[in-house]
Protein backbone atom coordinates (compact mmCIF):
# COMPACT_ATOMS: atom_id res chain seq x y z
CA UNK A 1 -114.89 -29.56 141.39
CA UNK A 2 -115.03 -27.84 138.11
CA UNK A 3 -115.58 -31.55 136.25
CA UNK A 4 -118.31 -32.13 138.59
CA UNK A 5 -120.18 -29.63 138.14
CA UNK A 6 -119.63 -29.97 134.77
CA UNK A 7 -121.01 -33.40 134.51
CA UNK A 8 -124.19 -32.32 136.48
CA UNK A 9 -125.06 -29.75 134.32
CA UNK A 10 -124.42 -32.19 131.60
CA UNK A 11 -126.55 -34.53 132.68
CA UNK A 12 -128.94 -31.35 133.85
CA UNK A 13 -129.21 -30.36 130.07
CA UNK A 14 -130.09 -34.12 128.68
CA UNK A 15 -132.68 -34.39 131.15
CA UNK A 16 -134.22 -31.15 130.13
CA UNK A 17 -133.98 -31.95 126.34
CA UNK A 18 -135.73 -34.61 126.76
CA UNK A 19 -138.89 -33.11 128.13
CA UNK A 20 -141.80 -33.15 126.05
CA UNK A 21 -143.94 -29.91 124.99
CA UNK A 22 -146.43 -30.86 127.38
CA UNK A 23 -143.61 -31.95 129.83
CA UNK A 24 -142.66 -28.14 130.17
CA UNK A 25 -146.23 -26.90 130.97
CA UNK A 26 -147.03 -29.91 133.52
CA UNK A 27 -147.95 -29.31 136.67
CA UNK A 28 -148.00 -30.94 140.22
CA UNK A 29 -152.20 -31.36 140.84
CA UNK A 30 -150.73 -31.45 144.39
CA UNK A 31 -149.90 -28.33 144.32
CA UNK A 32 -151.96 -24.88 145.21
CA UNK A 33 -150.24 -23.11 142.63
CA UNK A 34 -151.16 -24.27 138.72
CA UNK A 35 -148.83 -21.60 137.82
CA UNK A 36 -146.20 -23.83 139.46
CA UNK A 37 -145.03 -26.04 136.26
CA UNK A 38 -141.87 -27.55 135.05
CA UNK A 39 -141.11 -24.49 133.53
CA UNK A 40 -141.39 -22.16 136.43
CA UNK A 41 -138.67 -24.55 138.29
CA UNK A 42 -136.58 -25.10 135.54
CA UNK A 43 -136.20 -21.16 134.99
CA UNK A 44 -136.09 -20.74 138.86
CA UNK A 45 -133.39 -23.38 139.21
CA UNK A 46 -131.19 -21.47 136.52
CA UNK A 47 -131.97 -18.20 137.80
CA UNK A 48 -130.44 -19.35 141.02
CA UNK A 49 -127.52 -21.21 139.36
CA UNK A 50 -126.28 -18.21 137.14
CA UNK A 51 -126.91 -15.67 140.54
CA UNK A 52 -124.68 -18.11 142.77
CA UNK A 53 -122.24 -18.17 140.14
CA UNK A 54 -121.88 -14.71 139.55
CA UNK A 55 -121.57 -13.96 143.38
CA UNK A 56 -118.71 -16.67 143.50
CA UNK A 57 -116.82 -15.19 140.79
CA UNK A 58 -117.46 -12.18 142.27
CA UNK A 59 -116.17 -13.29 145.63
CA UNK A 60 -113.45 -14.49 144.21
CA UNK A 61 -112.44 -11.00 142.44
CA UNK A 62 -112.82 -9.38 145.80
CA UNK A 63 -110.51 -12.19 147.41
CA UNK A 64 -107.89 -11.74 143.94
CA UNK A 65 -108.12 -7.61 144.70
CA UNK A 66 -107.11 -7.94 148.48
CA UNK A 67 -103.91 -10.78 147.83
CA UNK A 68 -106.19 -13.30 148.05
CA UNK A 69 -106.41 -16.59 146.15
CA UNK A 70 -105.41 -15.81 143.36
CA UNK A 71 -108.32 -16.19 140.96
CA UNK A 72 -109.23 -19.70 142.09
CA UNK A 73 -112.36 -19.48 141.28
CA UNK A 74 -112.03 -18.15 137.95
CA UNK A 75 -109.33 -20.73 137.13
CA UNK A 76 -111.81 -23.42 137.74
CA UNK A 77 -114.34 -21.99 135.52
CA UNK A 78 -111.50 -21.87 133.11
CA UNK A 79 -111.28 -25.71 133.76
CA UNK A 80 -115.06 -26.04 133.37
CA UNK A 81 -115.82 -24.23 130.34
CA UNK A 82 -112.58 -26.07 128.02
């Protein structure tokens, strides 16, 4: 899971280097909401990755605390991160 994840946020990050100046404040005409840009979903989207991650490892502590899995979690952010 942990090389998944890391090549989706690999690919994540090329996608978003590519984006243009104008890319970032672009908006859907769509949409109600001008305020609603690339930006806002791109901030959004990592908001909610680095919350969910958090709450895992969290979870995961909890689970470690009560004889649980033994870190899983953690050990495959080890994986993920080197």
């Amino acid at each position: 899971m942990a090389e998944e994840l890391g090549r989706a946020a690999e690919a994540l990050a090329h996608r978003l280097a590519a984006l243009t100046a104008d890319d970032w404040d672009r908006d859907d005409p769509r949409l109600a909401d001008p305020r609603l840009t690339v930006d806002f979903f791109t901030r959004h989207l990592l908001h909610d990755i680095a919350h969910d991650l958090a709450e895992a490892v969290r979870d995961d502590s909890a689970a470690e605390a009560r004889g649980g899995n033994g870190g899983a979690t953690q050990q495959r952010m080890r994986g993920f991160h080197g």
